[in-house]
C-alpha atoms as a PDB file:
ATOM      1  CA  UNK A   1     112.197  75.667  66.779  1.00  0.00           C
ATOM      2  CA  UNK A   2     113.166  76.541  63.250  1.00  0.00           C
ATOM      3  CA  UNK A   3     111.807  78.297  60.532  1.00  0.00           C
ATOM      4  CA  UNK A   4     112.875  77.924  57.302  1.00  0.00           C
ATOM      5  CA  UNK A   5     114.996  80.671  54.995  1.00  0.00           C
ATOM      6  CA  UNK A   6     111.670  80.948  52.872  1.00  0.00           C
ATOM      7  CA  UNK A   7     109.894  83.712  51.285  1.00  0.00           C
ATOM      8  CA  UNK A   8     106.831  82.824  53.317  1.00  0.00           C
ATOM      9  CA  UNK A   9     103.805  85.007  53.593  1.00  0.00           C
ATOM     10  CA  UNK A  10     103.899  87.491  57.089  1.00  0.00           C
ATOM     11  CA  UNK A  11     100.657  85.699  58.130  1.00  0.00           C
ATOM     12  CA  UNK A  12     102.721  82.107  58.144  1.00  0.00           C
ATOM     13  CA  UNK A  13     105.647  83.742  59.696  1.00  0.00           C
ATOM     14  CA  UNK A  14     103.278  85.137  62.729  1.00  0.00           C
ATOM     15  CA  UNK A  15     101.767  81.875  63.261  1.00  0.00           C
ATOM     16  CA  UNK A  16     105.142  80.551  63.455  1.00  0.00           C
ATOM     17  CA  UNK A  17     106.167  83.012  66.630  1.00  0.00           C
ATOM     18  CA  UNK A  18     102.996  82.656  68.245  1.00  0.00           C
ATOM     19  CA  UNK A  19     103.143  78.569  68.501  1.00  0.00           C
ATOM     20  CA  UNK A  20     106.852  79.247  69.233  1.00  0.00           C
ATOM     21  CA  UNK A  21     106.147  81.538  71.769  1.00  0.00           C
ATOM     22  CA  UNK A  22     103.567  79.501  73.567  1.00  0.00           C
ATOM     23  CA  UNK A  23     106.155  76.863  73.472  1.00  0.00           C
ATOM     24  CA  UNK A  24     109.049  78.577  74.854  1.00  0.00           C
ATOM     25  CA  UNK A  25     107.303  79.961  77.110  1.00  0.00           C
ATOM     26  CA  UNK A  26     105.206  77.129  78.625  1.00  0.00           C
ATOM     27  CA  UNK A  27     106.602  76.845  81.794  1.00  0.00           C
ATOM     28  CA  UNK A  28     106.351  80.762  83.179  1.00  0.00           C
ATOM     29  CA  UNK A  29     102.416  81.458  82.623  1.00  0.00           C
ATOM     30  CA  UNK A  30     101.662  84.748  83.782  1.00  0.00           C
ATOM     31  CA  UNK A  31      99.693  83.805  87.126  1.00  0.00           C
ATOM     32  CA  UNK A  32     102.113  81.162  87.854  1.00  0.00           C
ATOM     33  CA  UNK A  33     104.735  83.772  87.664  1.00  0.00           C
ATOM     34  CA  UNK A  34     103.370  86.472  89.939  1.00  0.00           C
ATOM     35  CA  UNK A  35     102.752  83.484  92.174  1.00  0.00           C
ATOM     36  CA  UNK A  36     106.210  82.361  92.348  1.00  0.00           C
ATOM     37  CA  UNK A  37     107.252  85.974  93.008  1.00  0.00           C
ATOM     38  CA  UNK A  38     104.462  86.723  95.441  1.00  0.00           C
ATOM     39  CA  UNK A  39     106.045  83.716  98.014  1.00  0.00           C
ATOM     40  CA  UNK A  40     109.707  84.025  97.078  1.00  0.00           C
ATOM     41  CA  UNK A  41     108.539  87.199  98.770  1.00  0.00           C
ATOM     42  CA  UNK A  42     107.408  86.219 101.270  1.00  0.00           C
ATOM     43  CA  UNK A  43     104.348  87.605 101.100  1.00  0.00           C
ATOM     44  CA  UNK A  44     101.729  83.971 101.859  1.00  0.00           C
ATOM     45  CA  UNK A  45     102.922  84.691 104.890  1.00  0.00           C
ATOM     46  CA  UNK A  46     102.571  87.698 105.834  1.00  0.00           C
ATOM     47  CA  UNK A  47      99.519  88.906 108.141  1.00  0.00           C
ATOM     48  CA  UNK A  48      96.083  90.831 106.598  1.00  0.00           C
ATOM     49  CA  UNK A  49      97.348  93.960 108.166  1.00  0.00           C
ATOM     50  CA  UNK A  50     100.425  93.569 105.780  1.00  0.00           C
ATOM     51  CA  UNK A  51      98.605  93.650 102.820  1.00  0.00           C
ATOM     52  CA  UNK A  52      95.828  96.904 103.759  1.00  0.00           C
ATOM     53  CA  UNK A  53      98.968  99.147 104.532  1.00  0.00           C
ATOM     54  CA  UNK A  54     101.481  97.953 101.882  1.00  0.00           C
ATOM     55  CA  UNK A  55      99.258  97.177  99.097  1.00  0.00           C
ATOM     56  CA  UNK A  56     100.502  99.585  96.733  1.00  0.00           C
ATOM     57  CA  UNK A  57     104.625  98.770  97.046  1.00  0.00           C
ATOM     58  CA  UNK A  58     103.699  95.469  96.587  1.00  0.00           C
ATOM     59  CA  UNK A  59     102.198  95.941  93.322  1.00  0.00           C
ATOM     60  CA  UNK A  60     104.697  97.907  92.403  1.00  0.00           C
ATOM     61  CA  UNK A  61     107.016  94.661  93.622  1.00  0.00           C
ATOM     62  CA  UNK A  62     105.260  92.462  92.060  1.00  0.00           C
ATOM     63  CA  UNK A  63     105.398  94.163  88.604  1.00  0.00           C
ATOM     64  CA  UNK A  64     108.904  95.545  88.521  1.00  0.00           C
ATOM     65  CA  UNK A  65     109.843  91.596  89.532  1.00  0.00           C
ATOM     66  CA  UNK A  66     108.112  89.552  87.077  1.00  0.00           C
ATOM     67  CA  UNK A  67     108.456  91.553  84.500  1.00  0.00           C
ATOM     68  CA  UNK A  68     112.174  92.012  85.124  1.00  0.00           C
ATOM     69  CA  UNK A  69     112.392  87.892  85.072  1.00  0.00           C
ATOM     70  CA  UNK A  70     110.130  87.531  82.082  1.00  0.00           C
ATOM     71  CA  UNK A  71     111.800  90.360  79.814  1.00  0.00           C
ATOM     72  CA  UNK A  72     115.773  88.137  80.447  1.00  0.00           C
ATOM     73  CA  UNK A  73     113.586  85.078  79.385  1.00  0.00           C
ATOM     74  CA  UNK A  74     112.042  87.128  76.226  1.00  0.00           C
ATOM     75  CA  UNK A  75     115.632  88.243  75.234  1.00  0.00           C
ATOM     76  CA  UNK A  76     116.625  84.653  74.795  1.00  0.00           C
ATOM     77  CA  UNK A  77     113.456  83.548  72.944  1.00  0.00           C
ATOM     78  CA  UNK A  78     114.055  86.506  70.736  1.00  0.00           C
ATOM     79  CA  UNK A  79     117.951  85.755  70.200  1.00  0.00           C
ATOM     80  CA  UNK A  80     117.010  81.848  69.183  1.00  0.00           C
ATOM     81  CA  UNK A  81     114.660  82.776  66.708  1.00  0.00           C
ATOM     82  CA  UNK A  82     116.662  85.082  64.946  1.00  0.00           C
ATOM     83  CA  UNK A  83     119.576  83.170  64.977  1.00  0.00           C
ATOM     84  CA  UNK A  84     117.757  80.244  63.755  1.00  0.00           C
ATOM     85  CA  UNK A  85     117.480  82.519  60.405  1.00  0.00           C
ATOM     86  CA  UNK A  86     121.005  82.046  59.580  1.00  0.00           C
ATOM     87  CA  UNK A  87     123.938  79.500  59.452  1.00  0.00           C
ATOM     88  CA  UNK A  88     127.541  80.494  60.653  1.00  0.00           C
ATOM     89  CA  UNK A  89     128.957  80.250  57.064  1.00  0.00           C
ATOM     90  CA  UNK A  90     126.364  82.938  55.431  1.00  0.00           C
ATOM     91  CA  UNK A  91     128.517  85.670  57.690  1.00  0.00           C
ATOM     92  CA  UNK A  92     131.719  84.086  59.009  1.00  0.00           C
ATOM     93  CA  UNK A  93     133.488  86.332  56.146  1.00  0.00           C
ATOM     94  CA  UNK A  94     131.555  89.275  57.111  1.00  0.00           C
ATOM     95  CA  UNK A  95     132.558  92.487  59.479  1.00  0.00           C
ATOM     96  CA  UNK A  96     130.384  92.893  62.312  1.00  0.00           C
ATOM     97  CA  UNK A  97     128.095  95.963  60.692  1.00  0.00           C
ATOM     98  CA  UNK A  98     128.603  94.229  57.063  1.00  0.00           C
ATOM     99  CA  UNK A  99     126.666  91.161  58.535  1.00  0.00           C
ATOM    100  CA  UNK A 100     124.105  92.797  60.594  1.00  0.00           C
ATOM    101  CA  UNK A 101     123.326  94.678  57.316  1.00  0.00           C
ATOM    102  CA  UNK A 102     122.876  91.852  55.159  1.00  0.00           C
ATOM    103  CA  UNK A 103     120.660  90.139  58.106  1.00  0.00           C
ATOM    104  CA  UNK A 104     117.956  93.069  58.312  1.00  0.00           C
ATOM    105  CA  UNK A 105     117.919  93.324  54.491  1.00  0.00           C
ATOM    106  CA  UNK A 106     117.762  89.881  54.113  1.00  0.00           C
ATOM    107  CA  UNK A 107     114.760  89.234  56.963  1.00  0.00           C
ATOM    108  CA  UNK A 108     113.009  91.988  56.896  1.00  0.00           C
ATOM    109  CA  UNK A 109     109.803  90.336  57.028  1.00  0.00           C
ATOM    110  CA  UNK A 110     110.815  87.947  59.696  1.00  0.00           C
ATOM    111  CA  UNK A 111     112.451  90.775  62.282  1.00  0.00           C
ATOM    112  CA  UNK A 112     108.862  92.822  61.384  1.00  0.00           C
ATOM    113  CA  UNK A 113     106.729  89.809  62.604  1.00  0.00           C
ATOM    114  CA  UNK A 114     108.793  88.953  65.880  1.00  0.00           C
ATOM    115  CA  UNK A 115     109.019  92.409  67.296  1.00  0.00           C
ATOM    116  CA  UNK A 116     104.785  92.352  66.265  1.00  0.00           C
ATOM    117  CA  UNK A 117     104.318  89.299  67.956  1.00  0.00           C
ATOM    118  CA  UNK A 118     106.744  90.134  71.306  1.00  0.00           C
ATOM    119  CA  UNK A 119     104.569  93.343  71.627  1.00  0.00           C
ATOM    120  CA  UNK A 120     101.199  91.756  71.151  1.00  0.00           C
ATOM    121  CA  UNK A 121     102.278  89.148  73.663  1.00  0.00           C
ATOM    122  CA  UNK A 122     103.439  91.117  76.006  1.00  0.00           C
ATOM    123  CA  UNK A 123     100.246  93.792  76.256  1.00  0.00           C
ATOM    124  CA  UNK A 124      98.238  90.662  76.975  1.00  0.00           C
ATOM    125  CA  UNK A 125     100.216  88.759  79.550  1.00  0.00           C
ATOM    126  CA  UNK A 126     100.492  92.141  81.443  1.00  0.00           C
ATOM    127  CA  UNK A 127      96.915  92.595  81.372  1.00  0.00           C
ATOM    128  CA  UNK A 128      97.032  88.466  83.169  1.00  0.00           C
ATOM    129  CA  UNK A 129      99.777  89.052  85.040  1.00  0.00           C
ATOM    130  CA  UNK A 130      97.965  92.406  86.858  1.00  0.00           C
ATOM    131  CA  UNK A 131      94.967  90.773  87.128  1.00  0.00           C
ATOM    132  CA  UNK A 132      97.106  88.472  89.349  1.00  0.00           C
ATOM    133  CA  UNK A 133      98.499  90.568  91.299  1.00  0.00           C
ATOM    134  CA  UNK A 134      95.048  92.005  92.327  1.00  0.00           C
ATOM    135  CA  UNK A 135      93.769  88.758  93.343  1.00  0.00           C
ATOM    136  CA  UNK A 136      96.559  88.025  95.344  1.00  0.00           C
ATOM    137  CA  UNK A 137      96.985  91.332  97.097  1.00  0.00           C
ATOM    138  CA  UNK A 138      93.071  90.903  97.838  1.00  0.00           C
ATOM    139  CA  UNK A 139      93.463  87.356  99.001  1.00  0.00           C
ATOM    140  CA  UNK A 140      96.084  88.141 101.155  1.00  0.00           C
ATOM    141  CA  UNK A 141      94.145  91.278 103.147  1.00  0.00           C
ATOM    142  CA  UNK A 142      91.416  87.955 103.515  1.00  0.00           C
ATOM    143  CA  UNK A 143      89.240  89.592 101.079  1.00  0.00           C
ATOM    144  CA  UNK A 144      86.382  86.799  99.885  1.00  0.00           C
ATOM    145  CA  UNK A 145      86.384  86.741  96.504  1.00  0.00           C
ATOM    146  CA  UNK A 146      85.717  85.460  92.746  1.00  0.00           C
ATOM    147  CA  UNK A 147      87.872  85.480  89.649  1.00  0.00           C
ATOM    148  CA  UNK A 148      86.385  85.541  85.654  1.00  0.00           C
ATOM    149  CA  UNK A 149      90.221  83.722  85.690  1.00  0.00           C
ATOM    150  CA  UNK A 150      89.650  80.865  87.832  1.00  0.00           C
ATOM    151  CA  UNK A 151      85.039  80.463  87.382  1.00  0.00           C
ATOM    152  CA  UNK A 152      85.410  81.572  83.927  1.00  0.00           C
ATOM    153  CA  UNK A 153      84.283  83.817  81.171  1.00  0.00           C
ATOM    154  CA  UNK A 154      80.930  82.136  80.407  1.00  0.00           C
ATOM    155  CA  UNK A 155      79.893  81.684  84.060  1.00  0.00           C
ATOM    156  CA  UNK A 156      80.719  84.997  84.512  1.00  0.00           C
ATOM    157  CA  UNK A 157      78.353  86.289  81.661  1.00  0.00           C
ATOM    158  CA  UNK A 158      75.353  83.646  82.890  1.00  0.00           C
ATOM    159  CA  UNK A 159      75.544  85.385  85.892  1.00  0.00           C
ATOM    160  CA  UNK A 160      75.276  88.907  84.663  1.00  0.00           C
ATOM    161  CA  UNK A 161      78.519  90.190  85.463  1.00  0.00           C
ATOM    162  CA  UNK A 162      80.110  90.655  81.995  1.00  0.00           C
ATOM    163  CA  UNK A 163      83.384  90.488  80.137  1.00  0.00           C
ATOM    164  CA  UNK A 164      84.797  93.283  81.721  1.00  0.00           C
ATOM    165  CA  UNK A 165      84.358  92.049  85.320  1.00  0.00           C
ATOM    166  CA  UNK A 166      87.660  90.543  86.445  1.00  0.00           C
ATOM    167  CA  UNK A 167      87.053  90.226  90.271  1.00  0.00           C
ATOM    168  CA  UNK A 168      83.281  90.155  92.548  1.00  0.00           C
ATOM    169  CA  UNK A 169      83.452  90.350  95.995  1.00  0.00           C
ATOM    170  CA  UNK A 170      82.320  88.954  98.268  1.00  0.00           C
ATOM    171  CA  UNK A 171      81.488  86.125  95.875  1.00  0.00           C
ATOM    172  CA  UNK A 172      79.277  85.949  92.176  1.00  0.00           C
ATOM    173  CA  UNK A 173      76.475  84.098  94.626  1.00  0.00           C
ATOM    174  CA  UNK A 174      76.550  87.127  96.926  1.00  0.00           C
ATOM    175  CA  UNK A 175      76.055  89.297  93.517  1.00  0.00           C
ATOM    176  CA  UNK A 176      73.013  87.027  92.249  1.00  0.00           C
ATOM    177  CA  UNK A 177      71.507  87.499  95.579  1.00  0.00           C
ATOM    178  CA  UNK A 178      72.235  91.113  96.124  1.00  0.00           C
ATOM    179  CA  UNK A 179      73.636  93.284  94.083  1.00  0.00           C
ATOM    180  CA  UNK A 180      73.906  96.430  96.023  1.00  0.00           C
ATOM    181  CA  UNK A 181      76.094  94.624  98.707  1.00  0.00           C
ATOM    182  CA  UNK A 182      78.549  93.466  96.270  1.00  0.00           C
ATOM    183  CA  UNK A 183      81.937  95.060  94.840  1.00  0.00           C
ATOM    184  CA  UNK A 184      82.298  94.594  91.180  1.00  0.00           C
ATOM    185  CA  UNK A 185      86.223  95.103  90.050  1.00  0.00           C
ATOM    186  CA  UNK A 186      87.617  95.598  86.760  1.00  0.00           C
ATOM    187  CA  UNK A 187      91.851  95.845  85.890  1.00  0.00           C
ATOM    188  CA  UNK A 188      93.221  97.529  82.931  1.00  0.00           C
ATOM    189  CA  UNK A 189      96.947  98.784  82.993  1.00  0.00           C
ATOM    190  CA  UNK A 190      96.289 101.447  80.857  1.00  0.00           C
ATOM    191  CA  UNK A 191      92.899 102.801  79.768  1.00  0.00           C
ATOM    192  CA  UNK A 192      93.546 104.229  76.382  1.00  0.00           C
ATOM    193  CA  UNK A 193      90.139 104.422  73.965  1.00  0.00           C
ATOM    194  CA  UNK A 194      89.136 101.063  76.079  1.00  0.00           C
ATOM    195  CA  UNK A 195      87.476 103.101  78.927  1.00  0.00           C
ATOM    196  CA  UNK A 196      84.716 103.365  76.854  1.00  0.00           C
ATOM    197  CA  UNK A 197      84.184  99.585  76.769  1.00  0.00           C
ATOM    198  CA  UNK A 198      83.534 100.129  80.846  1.00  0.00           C
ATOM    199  CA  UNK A 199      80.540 102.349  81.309  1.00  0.00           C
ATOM    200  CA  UNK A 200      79.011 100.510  78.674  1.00  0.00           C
ATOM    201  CA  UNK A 201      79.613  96.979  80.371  1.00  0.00           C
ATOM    202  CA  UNK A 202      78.307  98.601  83.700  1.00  0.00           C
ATOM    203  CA  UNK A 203      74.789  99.389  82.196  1.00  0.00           C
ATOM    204  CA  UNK A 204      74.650  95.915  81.289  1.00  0.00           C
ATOM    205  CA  UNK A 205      75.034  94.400  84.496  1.00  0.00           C
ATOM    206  CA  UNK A 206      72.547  96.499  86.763  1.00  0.00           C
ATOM    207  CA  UNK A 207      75.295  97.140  89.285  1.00  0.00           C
ATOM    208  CA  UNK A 208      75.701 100.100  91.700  1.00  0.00           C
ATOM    209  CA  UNK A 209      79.116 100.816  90.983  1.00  0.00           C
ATOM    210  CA  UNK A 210      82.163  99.585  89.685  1.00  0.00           C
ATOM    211  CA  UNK A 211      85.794  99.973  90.630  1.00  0.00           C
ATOM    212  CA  UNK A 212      88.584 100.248  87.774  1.00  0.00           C
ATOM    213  CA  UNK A 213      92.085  99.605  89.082  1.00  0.00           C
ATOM    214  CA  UNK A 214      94.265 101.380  86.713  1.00  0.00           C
ATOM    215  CA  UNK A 215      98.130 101.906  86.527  1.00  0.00           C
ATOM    216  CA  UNK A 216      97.532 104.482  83.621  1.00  0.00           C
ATOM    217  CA  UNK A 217      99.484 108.216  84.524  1.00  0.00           C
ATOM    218  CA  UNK A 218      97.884 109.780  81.983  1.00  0.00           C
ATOM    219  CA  UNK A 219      93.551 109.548  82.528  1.00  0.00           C
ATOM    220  CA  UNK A 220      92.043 113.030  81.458  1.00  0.00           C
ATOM    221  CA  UNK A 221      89.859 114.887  83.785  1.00  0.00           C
ATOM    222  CA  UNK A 222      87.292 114.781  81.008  1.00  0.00           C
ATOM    223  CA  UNK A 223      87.915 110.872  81.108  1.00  0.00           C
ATOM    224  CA  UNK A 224      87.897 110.933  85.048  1.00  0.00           C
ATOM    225  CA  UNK A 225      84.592 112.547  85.465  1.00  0.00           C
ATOM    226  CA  UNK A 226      82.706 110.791  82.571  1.00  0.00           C
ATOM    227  CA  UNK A 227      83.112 107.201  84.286  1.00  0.00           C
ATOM    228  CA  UNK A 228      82.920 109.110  88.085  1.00  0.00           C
ATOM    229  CA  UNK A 229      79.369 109.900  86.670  1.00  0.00           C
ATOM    230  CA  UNK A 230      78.799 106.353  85.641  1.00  0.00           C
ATOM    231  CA  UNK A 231      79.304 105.600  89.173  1.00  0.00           C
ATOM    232  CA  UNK A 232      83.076 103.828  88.460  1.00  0.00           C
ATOM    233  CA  UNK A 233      85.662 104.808  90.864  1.00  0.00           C
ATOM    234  CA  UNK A 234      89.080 104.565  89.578  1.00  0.00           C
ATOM    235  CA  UNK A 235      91.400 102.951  92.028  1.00  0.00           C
ATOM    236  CA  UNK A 236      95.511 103.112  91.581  1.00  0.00           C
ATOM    237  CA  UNK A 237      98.449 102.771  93.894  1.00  0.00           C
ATOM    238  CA  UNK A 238      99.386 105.179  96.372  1.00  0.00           C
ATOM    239  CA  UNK A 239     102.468 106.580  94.401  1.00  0.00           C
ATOM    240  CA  UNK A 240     100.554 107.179  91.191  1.00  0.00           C
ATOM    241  CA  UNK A 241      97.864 109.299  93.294  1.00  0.00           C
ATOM    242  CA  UNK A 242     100.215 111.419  94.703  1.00  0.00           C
ATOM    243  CA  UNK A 243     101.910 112.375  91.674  1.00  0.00           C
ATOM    244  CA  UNK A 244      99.059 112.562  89.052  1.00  0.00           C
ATOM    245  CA  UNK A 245      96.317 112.760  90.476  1.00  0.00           C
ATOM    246  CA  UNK A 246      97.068 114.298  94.335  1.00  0.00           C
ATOM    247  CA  UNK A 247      93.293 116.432  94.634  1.00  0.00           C
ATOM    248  CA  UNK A 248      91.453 114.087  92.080  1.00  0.00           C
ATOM    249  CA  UNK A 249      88.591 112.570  94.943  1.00  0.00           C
ATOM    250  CA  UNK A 250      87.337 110.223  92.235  1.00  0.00           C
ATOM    251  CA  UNK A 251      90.815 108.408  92.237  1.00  0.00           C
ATOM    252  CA  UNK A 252      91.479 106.690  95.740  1.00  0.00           C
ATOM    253  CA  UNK A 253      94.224 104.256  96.271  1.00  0.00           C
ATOM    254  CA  UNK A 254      94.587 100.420  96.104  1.00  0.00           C
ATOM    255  CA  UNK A 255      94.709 100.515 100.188  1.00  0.00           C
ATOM    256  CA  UNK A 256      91.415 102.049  99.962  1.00  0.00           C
ATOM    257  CA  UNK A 257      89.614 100.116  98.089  1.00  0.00           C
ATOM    258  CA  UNK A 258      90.843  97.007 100.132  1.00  0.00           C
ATOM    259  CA  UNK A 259      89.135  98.693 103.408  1.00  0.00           C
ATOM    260  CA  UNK A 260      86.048  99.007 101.137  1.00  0.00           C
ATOM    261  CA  UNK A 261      85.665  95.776 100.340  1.00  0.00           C
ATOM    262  CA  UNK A 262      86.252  94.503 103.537  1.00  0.00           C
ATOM    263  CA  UNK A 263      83.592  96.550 104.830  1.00  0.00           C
ATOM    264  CA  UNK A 264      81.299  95.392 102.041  1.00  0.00           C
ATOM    265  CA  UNK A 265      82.476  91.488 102.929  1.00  0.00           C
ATOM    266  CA  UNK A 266      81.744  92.611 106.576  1.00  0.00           C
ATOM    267  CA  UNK A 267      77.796  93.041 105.773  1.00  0.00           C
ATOM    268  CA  UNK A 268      77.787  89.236 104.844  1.00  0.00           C
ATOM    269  CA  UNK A 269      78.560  87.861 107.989  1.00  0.00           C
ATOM    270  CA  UNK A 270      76.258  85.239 109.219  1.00  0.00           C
ATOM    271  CA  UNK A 271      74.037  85.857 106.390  1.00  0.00           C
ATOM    272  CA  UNK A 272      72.154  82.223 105.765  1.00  0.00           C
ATOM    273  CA  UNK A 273      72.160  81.726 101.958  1.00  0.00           C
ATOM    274  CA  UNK A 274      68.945  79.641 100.640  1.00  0.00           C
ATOM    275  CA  UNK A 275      70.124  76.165 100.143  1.00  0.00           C
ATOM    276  CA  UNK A 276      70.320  76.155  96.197  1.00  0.00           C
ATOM    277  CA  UNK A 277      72.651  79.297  96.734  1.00  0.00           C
ATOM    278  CA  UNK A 278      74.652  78.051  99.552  1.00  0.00           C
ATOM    279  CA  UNK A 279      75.532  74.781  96.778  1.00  0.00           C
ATOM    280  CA  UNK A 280      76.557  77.177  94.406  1.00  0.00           C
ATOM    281  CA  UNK A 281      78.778  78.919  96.711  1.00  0.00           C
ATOM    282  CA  UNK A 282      80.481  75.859  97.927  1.00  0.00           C
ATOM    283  CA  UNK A 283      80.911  74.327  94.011  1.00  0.00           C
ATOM    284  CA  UNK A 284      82.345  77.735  92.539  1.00  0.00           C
ATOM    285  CA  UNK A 285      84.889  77.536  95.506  1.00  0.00           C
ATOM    286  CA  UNK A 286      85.639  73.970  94.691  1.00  0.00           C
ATOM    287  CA  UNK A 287      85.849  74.736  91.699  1.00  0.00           C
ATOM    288  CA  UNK A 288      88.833  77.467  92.529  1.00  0.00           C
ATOM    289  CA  UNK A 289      90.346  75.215  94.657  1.00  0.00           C
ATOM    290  CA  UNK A 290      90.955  72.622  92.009  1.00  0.00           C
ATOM    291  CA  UNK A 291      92.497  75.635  89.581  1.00  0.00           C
ATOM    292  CA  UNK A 292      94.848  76.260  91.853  1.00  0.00           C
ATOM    293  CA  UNK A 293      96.032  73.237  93.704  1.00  0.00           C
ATOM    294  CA  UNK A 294      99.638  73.768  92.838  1.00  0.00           C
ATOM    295  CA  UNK A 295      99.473  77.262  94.857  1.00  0.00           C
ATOM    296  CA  UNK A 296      99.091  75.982  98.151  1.00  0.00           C
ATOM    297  CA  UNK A 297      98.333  79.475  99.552  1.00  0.00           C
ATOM    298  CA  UNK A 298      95.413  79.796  97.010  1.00  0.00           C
ATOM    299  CA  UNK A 299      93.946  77.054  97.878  1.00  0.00           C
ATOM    300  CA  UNK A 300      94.578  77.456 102.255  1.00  0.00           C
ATOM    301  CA  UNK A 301      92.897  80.811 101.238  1.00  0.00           C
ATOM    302  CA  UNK A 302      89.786  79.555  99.556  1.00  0.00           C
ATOM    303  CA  UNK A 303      89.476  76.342 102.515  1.00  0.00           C
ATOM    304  CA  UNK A 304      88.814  79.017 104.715  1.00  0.00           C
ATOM    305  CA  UNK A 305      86.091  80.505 103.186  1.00  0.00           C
ATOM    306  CA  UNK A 306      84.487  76.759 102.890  1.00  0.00           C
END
């Protein structure tokens, strides 16, 4: 990976990182990632139980781990491209602050563009990564579920369940069939202006309710009640509750919402789905199954639910 010393426009430079980056970077995808952290863990094995009382540290495991292993790996990607800028001669006659001068005045453009595209890239692969984390936690408490990530977008949208719908439980069948006995999740780490994007997306679908599972310390009261009265619960980790928002009732914890949806998932049992739905349950399970066949504990997970 080189770029050359050229007065090249910041849009060419960008383009450069990002194709770069997607290079480098190839062989630690984000769900891949929390997977590999989420068994050197130990946690496939670990019981349901496990998973409805410790839900919370283990998110908080989860994303203090990866991120710790990706940020060494970004370091490294950074240092290459920066030092692919320059040749040893151009400062081997140079001080140490006489060189670093003449690099930032020299690159200015190029240092702009990298530190752009790191933070761009890392907003969305920790919006992946804690979408992730939430499917895992949920498969591992033997929660029946389906991903946008692993059905996709446009499957998602046929069915009525939106962009903003990350996770349905028990499955996007169960939702076609009956709404009202279905749990509709949405992630966002933080909410910022985009929590507006949420009540807006819940209209659309026709749904009861919708749960938000945040990781954002700083949601308003204004901000809590507006989407409380659009019927969207905002779920966070236990930690986070007790320290922001301790007598906030419309903010419950991750181990909450995990007894919720089981008791949701409960309601399905021995329900007999009409052939044509039944099909469609099996194929969008399949369907997972072949996503994920190099997590073995993904796919164990969704052969019991066949």
């Amino acid at each position: 990976m080189h770029l050359e010393r050229r007065n090249y426009g910041s849009k060419i430079i960008c383009e450069f990182y990002k194709t770069s980056r997607a290079e480098y970077f190839s062989d630690i995808k984000p769900y891949d990632l929390i997977y590999k952290q989420f068994t050197t863990l130990d946690l496939n094995k670990k019981s349901p139980e496990y998973f409805y009382e410790h839900a919370s540290i283990i998110m908080k495991l989860l994303r203090d781990i990866s991120w710790n292993e990706f940020q060494e790996k970004e370091k490294h990607f950074t240092s290459e491209m920066l030092a692919s800028l320059y040749e040893n001669k151009d400062i081997d006659t140079m001080g140490s602050k006489e060189a670093i001068n003449w690099f930032t005045s020299e690159f200015p453009s190029h240092i702009y563009s990298l530190n752009l595209s790191n933070t761009q890239s890392r907003r969305s692969r920790a919006g992946k990564e804690f979408e992730a984390i939430i499917e895992l936690i949920l498969m591992g408490a033997n929660i029946p579920l389906d991903s946008q990530g692993s059905v996709g977008t446009r499957y998602f949208t046929e069915k009525g369940l939106g962009k903003l719908v990350d996770i349905v439980s028990p499955g996007s069948t169960e939702y076609t069939v009956n709404k009202r006995d279905t749990v509709l999740i949405s992630a966002k780490t933080t909410l910022r202006e985009r929590w507006q994007e949420v009540p807006e997306e819940m209209a659309r679908t026709g749904a009861r309710e919708m749960f938000l599972v945040t990781l954002d310390e700083s949601i308003s009261q204004d901000v809590i009640e507006t989407l409380n009265d659009n019927n969207i619960q905002l779920v966070t980790t236990k930690s986070i509750k007790e320290i922001y928002y301790p007598n906030n009732h419309s903010v419950i914890t991750l181990e909450k919402l995990l007894l919720i949806l089981k008791e949701t998932a409960d309601k399905w049992d021995n329900f007999t789905f009409p052939q044509d739905k039944e099909l469609e349950r099996k194929l969008n399970i399949e369907k997972q199954i072949q996503k994920h066949l190099n997590h073995p504990f993904i796919v164990e997970y969704y052969k019991k639910i066949l």
